[in-house]
PDB file of N, CA and C in Angstrom:
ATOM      1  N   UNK A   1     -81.308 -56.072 -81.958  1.00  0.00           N
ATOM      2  CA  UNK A   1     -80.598 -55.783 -83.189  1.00  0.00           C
ATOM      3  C   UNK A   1     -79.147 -55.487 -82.869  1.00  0.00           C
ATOM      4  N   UNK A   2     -78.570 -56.051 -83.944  1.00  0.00           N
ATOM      5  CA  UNK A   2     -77.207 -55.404 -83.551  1.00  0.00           C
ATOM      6  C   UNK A   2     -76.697 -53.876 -84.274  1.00  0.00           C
ATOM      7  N   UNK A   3     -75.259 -53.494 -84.373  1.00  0.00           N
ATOM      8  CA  UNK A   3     -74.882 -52.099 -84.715  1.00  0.00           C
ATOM      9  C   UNK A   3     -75.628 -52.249 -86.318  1.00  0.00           C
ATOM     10  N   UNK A   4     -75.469 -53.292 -87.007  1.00  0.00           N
ATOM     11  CA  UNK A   4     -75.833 -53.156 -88.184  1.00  0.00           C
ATOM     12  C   UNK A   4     -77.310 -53.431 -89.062  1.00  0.00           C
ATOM     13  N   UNK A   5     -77.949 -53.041 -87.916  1.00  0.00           N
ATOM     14  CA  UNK A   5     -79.066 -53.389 -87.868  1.00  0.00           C
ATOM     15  C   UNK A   5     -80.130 -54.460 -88.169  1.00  0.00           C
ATOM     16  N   UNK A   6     -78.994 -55.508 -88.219  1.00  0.00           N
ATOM     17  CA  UNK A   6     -79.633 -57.024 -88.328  1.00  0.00           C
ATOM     18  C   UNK A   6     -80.416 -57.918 -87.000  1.00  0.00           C
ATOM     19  N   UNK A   7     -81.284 -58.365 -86.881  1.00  0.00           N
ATOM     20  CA  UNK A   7     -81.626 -59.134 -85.577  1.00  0.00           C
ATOM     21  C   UNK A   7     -81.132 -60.485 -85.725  1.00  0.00           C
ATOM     22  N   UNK A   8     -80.319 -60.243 -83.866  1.00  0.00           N
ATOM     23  CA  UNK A   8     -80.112 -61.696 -84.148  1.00  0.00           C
ATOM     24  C   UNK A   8     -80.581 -62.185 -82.614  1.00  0.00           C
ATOM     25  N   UNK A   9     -80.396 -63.458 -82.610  1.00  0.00           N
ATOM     26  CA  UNK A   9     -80.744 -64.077 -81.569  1.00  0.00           C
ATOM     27  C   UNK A   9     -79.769 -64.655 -80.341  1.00  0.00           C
ATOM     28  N   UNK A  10     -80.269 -64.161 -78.981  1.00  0.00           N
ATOM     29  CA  UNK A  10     -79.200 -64.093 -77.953  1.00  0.00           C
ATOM     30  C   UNK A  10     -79.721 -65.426 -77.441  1.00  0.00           C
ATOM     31  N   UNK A  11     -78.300 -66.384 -77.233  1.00  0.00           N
ATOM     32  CA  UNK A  11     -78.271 -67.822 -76.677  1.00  0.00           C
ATOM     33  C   UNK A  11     -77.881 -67.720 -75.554  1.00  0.00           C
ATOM     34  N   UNK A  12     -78.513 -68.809 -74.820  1.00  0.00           N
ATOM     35  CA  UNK A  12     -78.192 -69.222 -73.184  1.00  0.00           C
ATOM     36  C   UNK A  12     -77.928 -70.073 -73.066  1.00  0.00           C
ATOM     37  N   UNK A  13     -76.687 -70.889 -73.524  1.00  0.00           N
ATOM     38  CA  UNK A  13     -76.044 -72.146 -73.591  1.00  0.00           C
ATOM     39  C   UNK A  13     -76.167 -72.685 -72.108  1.00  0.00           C
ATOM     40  N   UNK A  14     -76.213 -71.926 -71.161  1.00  0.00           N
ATOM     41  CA  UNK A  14     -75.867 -72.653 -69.195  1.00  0.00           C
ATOM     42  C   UNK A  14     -78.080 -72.439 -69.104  1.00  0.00           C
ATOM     43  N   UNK A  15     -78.352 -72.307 -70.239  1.00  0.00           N
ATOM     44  CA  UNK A  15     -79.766 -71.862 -69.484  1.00  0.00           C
ATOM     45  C   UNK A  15     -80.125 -70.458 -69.112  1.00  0.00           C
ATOM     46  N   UNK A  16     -81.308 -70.557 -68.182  1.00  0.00           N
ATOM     47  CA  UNK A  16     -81.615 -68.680 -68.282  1.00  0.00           C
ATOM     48  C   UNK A  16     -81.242 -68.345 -67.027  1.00  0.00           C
ATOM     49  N   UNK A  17     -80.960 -66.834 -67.377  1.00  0.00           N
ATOM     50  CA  UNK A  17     -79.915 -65.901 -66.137  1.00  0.00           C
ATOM     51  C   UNK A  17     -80.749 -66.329 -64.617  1.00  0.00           C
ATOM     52  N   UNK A  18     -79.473 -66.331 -63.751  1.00  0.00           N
ATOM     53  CA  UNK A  18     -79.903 -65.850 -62.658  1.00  0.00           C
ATOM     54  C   UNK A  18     -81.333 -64.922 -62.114  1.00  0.00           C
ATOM     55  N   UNK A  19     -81.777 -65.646 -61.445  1.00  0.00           N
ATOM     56  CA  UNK A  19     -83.309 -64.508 -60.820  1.00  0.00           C
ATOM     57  C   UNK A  19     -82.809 -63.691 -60.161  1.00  0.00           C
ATOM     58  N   UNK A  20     -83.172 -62.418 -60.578  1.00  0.00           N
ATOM     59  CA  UNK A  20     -82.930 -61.078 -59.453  1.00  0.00           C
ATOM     60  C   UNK A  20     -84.624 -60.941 -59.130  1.00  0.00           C
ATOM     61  N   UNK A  21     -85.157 -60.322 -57.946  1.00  0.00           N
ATOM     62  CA  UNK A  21     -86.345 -59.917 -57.884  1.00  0.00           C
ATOM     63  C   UNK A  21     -86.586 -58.917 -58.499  1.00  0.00           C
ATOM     64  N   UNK A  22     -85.147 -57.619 -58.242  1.00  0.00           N
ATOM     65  CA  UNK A  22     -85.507 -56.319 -58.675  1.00  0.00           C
ATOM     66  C   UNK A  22     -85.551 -56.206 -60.527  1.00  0.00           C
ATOM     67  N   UNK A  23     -85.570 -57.315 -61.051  1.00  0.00           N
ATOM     68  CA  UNK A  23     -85.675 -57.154 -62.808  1.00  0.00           C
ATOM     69  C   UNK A  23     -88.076 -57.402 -63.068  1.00  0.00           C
ATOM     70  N   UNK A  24     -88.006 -57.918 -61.632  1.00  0.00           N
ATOM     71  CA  UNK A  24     -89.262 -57.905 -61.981  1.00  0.00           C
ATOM     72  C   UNK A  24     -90.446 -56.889 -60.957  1.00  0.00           C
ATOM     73  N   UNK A  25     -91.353 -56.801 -61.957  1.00  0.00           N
ATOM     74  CA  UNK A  25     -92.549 -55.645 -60.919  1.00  0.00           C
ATOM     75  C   UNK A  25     -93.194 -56.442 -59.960  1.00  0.00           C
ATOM     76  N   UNK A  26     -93.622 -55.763 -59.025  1.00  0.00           N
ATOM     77  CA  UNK A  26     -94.358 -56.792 -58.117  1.00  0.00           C
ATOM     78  C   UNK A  26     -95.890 -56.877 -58.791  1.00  0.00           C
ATOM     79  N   UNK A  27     -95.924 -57.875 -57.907  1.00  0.00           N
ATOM     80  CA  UNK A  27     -97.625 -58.660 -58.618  1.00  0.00           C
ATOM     81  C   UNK A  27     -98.790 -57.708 -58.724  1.00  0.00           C
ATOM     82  N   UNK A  28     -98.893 -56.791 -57.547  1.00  0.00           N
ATOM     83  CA  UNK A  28    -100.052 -56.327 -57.842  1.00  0.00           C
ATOM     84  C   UNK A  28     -99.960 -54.989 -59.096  1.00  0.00           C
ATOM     85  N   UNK A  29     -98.701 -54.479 -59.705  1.00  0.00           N
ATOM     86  CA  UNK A  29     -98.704 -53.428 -60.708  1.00  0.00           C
ATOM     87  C   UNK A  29     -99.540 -54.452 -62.715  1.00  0.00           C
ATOM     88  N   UNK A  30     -99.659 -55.603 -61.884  1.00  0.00           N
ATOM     89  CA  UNK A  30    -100.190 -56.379 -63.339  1.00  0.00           C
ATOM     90  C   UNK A  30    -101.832 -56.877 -62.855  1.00  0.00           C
ATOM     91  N   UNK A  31    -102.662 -56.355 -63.802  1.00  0.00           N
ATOM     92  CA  UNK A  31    -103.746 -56.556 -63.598  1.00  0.00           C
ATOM     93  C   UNK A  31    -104.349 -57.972 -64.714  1.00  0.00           C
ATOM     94  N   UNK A  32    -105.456 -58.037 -64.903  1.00  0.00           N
ATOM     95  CA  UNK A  32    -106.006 -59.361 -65.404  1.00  0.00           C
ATOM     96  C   UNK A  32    -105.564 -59.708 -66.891  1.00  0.00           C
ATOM     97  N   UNK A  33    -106.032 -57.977 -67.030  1.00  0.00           N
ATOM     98  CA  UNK A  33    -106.082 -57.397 -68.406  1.00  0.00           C
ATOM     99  C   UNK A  33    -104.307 -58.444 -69.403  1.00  0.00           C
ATOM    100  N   UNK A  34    -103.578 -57.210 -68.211  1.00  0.00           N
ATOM    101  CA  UNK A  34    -102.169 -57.415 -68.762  1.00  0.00           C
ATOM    102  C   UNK A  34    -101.747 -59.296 -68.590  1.00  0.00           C
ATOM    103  N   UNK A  35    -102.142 -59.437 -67.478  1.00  0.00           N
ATOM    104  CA  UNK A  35    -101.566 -60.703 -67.803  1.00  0.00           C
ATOM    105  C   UNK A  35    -102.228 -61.658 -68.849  1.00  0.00           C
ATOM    106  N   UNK A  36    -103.168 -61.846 -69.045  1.00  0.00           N
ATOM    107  CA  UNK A  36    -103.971 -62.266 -70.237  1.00  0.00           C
ATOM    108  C   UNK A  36    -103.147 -61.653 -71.698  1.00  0.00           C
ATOM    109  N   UNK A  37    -103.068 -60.747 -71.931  1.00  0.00           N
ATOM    110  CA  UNK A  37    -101.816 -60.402 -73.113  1.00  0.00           C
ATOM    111  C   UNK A  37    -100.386 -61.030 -73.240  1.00  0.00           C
ATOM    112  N   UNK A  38     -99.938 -61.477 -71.444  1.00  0.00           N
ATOM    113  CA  UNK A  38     -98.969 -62.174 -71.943  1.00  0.00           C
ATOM    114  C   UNK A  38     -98.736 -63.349 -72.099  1.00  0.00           C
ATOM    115  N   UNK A  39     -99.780 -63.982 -71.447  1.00  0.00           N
ATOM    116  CA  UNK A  39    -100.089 -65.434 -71.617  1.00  0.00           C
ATOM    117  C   UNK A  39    -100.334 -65.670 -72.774  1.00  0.00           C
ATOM    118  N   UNK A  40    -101.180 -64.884 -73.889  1.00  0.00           N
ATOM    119  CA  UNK A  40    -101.360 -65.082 -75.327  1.00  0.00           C
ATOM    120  C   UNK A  40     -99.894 -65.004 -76.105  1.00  0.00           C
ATOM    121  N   UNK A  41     -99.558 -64.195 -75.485  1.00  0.00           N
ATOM    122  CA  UNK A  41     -97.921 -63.554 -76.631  1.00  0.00           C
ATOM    123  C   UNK A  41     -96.993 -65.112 -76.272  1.00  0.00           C
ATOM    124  N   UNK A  42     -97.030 -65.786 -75.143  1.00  0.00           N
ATOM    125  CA  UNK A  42     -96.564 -66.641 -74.986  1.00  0.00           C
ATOM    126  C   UNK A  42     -96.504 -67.919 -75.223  1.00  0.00           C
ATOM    127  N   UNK A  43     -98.294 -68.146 -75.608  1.00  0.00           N
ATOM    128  CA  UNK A  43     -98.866 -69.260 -76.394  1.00  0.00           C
ATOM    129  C   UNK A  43     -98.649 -69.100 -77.725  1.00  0.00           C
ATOM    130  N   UNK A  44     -98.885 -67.851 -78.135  1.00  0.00           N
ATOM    131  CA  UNK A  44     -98.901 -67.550 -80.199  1.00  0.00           C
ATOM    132  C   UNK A  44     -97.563 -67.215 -80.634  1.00  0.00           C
ATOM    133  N   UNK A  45     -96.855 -66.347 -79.692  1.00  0.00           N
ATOM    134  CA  UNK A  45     -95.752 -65.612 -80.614  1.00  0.00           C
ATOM    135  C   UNK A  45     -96.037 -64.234 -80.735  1.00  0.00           C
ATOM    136  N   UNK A  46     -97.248 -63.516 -80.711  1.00  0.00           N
ATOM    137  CA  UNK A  46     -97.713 -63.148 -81.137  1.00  0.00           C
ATOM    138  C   UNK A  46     -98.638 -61.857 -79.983  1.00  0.00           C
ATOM    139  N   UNK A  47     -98.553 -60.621 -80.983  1.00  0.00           N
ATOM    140  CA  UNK A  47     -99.459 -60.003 -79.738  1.00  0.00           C
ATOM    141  C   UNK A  47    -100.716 -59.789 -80.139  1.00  0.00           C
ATOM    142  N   UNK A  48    -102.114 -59.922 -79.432  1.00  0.00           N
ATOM    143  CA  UNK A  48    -103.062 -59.777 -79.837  1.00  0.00           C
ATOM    144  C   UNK A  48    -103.492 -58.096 -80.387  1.00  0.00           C
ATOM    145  N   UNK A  49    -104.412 -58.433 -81.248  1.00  0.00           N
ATOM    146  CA  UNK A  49    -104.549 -57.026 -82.172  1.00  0.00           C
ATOM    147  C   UNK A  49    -103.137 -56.092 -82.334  1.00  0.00           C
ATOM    148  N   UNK A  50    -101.843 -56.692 -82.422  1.00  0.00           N
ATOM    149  CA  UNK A  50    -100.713 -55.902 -82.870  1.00  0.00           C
ATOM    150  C   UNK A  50    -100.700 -54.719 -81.510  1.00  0.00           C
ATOM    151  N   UNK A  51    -101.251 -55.420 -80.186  1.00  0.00           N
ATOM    152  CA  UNK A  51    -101.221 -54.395 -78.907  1.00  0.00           C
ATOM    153  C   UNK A  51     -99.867 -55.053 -78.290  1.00  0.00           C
ATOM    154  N   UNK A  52     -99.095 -54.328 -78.515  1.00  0.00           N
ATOM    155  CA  UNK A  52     -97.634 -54.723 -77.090  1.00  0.00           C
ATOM    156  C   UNK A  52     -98.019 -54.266 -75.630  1.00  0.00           C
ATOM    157  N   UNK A  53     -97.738 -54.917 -74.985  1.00  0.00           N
ATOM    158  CA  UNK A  53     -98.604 -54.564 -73.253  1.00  0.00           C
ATOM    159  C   UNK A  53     -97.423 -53.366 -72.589  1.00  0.00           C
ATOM    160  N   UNK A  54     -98.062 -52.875 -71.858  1.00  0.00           N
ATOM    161  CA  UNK A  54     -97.255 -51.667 -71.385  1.00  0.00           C
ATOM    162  C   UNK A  54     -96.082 -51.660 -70.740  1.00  0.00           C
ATOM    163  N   UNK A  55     -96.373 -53.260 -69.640  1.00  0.00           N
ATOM    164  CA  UNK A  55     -95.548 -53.537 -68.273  1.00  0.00           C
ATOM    165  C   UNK A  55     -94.801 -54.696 -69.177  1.00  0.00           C
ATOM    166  N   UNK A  56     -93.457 -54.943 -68.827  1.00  0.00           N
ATOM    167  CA  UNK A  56     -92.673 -56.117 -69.463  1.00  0.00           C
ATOM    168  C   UNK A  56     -92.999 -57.110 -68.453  1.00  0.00           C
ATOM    169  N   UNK A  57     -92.963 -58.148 -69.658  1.00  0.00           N
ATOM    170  CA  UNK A  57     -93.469 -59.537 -69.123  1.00  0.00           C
ATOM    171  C   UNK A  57     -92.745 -60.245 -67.637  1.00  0.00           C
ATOM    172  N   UNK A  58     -93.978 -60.710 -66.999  1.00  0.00           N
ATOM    173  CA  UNK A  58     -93.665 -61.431 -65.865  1.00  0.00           C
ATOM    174  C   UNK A  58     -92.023 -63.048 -65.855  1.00  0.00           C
ATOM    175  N   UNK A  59     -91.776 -63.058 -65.402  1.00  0.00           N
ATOM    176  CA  UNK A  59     -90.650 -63.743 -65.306  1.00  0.00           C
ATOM    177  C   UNK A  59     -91.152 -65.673 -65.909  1.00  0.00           C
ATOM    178  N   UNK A  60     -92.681 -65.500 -65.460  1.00  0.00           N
ATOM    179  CA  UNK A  60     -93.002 -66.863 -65.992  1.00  0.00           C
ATOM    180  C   UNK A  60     -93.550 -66.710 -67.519  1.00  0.00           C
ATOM    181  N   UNK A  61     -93.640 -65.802 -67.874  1.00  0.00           N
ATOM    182  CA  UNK A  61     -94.230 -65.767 -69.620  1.00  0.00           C
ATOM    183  C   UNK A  61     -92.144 -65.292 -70.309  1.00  0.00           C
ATOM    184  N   UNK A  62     -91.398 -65.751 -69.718  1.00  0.00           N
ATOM    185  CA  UNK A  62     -90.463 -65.896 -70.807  1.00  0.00           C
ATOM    186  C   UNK A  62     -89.806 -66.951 -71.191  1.00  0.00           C
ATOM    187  N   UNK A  63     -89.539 -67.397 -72.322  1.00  0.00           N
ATOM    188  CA  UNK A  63     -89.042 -68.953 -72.438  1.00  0.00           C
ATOM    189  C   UNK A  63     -87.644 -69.015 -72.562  1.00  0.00           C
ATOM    190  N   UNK A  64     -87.080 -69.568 -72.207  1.00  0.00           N
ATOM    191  CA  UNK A  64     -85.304 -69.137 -72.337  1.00  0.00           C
ATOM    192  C   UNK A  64     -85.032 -70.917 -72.969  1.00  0.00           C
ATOM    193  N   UNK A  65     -85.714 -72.116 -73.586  1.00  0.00           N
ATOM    194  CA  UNK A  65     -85.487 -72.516 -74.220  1.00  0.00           C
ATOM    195  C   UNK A  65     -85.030 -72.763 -75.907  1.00  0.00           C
ATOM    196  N   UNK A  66     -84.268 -71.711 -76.693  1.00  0.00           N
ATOM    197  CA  UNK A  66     -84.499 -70.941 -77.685  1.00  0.00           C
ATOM    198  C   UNK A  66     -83.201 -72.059 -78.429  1.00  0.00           C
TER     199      UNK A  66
END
């Protein structure tokens, strides 16, 4: 959102940022559970039963084609 509390949408005209490692958790803090939530949120849009997952999404469940 911005100051005025409208959402808007952030573009990546060159494509998506640079990989840092340290923006992501290592593998073993994501269990079956969690990754299965984000693989869905990533297929639908959508989170199952209105559950947001605890750990932010792995670097391959984000789409930077927008």
């Amino acid at each position: 959102m911005n100051g005025s509390g409208k959402w808007v949408r952030i573009w990546f005209p060159r494509g998506a940022p640079n990989y840092y490692k340290e923006t992501e958790l290592p593998d073993d803090k994501y269990d079956a559970g969690m990754l299965r939530m984000w693989e869905a949120f990533e297929k639908t849009g959508m989170f199952e039963a209105g559950l947001v997952p605890e750990l932010p999404p792995k670097r391959i469940h984000c789409s930077w084609d927008i």
